[in-house]
Protein backbone atom coordinates (compact mmCIF):
# COMPACT_ATOMS: atom_id res chain seq x y z
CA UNK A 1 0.00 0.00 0.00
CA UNK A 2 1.22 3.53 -0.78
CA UNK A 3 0.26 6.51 1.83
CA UNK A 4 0.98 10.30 1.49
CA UNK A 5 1.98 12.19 4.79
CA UNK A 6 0.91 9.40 6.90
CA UNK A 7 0.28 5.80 6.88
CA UNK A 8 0.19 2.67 9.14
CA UNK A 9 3.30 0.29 10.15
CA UNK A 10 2.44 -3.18 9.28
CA UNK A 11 1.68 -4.23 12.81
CA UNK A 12 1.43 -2.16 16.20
CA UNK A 13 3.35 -2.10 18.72
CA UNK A 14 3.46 -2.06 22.35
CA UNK A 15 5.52 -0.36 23.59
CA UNK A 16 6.45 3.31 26.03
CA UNK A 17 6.96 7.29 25.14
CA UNK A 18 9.12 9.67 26.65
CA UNK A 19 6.67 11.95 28.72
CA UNK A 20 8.37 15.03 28.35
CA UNK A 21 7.68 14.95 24.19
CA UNK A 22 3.96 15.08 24.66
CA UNK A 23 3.47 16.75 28.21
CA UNK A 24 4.79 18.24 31.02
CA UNK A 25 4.84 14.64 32.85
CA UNK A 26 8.54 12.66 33.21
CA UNK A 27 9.52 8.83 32.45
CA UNK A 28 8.40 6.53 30.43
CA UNK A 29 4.46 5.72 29.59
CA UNK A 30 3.34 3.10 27.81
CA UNK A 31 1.72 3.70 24.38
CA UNK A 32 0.65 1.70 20.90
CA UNK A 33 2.26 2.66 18.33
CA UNK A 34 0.55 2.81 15.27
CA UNK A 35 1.49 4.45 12.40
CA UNK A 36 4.22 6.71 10.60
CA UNK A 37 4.62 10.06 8.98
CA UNK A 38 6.82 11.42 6.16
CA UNK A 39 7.60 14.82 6.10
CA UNK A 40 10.57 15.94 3.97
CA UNK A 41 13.30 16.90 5.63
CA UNK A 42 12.30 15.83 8.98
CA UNK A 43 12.81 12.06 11.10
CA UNK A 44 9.91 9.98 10.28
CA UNK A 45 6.99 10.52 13.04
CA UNK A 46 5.66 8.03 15.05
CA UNK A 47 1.72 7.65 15.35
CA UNK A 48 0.90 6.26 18.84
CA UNK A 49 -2.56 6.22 20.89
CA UNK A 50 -1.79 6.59 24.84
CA UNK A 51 -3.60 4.54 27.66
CA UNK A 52 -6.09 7.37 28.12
CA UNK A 53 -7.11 7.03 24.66
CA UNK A 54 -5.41 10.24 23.13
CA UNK A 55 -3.63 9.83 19.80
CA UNK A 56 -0.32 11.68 19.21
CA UNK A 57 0.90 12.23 16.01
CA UNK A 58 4.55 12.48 14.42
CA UNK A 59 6.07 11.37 17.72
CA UNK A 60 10.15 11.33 16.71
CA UNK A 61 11.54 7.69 17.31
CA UNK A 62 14.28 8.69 19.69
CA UNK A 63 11.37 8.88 22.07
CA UNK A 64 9.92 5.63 21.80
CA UNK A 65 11.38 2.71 23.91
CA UNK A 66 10.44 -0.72 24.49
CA UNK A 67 10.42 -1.23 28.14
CA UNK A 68 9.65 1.42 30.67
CA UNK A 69 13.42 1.77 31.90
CA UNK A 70 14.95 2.16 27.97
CA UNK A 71 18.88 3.67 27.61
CA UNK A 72 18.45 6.87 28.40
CA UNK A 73 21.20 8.48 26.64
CA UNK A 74 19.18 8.11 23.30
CA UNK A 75 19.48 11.44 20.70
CA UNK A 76 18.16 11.81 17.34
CA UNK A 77 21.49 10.62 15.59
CA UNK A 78 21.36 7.35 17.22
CA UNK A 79 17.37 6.59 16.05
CA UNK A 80 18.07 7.62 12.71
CA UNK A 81 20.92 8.46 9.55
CA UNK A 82 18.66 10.13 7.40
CA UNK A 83 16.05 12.87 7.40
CA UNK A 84 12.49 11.46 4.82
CA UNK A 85 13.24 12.08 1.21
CA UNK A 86 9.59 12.72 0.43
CA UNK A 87 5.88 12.36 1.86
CA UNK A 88 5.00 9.07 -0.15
CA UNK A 89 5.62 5.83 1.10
CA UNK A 90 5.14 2.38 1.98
CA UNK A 91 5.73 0.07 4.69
CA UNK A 92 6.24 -3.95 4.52
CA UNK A 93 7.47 -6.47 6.89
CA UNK A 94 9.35 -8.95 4.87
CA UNK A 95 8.12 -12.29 5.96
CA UNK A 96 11.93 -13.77 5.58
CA UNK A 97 12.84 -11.15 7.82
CA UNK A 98 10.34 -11.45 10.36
CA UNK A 99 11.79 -11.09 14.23
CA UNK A 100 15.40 -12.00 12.76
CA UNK A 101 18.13 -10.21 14.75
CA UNK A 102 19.56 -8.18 13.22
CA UNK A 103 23.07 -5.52 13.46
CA UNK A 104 22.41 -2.12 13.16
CA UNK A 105 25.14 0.52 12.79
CA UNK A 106 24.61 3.69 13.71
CA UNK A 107 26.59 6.95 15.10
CA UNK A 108 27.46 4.93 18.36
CA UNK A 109 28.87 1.74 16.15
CA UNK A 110 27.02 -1.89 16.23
CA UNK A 111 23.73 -2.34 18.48
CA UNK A 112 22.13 -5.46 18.39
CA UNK A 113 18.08 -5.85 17.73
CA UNK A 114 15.74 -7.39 16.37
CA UNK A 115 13.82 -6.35 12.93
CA UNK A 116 10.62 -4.82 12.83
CA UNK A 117 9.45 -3.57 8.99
CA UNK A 118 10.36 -2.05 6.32
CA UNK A 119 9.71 1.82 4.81
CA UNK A 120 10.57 2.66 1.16
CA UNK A 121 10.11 6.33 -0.55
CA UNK A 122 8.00 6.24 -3.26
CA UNK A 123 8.52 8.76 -6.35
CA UNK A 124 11.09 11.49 -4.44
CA UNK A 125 14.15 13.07 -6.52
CA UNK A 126 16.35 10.87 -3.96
CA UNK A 127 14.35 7.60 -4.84
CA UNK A 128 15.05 8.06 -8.59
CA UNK A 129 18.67 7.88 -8.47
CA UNK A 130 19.84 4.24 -8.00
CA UNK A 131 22.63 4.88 -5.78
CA UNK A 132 20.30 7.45 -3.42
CA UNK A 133 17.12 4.79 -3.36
CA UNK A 134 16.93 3.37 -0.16
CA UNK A 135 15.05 1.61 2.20
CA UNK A 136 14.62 1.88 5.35
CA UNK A 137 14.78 -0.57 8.46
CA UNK A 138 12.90 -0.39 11.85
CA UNK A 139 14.82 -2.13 14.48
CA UNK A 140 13.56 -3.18 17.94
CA UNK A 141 17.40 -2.77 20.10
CA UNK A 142 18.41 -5.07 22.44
CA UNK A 143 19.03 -1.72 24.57
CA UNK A 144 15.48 -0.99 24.54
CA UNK A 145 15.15 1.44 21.67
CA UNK A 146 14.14 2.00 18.23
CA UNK A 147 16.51 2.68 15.49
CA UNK A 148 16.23 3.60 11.98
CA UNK A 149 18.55 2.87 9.35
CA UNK A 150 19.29 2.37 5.71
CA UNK A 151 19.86 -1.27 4.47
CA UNK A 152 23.33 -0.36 4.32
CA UNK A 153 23.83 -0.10 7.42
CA UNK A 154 21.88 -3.08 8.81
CA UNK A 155 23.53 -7.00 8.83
CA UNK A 156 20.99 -9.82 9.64
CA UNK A 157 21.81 -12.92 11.81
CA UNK A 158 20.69 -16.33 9.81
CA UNK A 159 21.87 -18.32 11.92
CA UNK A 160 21.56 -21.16 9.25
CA UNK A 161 22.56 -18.88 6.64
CA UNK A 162 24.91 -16.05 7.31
CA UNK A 163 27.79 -14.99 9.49
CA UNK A 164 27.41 -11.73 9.96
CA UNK A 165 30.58 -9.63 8.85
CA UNK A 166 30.44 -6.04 7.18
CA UNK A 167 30.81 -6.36 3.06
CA UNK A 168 33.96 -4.71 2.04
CA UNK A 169 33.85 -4.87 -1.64
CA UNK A 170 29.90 -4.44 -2.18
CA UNK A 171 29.71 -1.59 -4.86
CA UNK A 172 26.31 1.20 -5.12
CA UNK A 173 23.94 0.61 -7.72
CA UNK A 174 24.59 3.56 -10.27
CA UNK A 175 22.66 2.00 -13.34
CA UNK A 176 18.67 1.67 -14.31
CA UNK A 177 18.14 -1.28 -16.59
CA UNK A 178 15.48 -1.46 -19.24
CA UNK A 179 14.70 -4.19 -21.93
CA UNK A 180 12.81 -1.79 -24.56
């Protein structure tokens, strides 16, 4: 499915917000997170609906955790590389990917997680170019935390597949291809 502006993740999730990004409140309160937002030039939102029944839109993902006592030391730079390209999207959990752990690399170096879904820009200037087009990861950290990151940047652990070790001599797609 394609949205504009806003859209839903492929499944909620249960998890906690940092009070002081929607109130006046402190710590951690729990929340359903629901759906996403694409703004150019801004970190993806997060759509969640709090125990009281309120909904709060385009909450950034550095303040979402996944327990109530989540790293605290958490900044925009470590939940995500890259500001939205555009405001169309999709989102998709790859069934081979489903809850596989994953490696995520961010400004802080390797975190392990576990993955989430998928988000790819749709028909942005970025998403045209084959070595901009990207898509995007959602990974649930080990530490608690969400993180957002370009497949580049993300190994997964199959355990009867891979071993996990950083590509050295994988090149960027620079070509289209047509057959007409």
């Amino acid at each position: 499915m394609t949205y504009s502006q806003a859209g839903q993740i492929p499944h909620h999730q249960y998890c906690f917000v940092d009070a002081r990004f929607i109130s006046s409140g402190t710590g951690f309160v729990p929340c359903v997170w629901f759906g996403l937002v694409s703004i150019p030039g801004r970190m993806w939102g997060c759509t969640i609906m709090l125990e009281c029944g309120a909904v709060y839109r385009a909450v950034p993902p550095h303040a979402l955790a996944f327990h109530p006592t989540p790293e605290l030391n958490w900044h925009l730079d470590h939940a995500q590389r890259w500001d939205c390209y555009g405001r169309e999207f999709s989102t998709i959990e790859y069934t081979y990917l489903r809850g596989m752990g994953a490696i995520a690399k961010n400004c802080d170096g390797e975190l392990l997680g576990e993955y989430i879904f998928t988000a790819a820009p749709i028909d942005d200037g970025f998403s045209r170019y084959p070595e901009q087009a990207k898509e995007f990861m959602f990974i649930k950290l080990d530490i608690g935390r969400l993180t957002i990151q370009p497949t580049d940047k993300v190994l997964f652990i199959d355990r009867s597949f891979v071993k996990p070790e950083w590509p050295k001599d994988l090149k960027t797609t620079t070509e289209t291809y047509s057959c007409e």
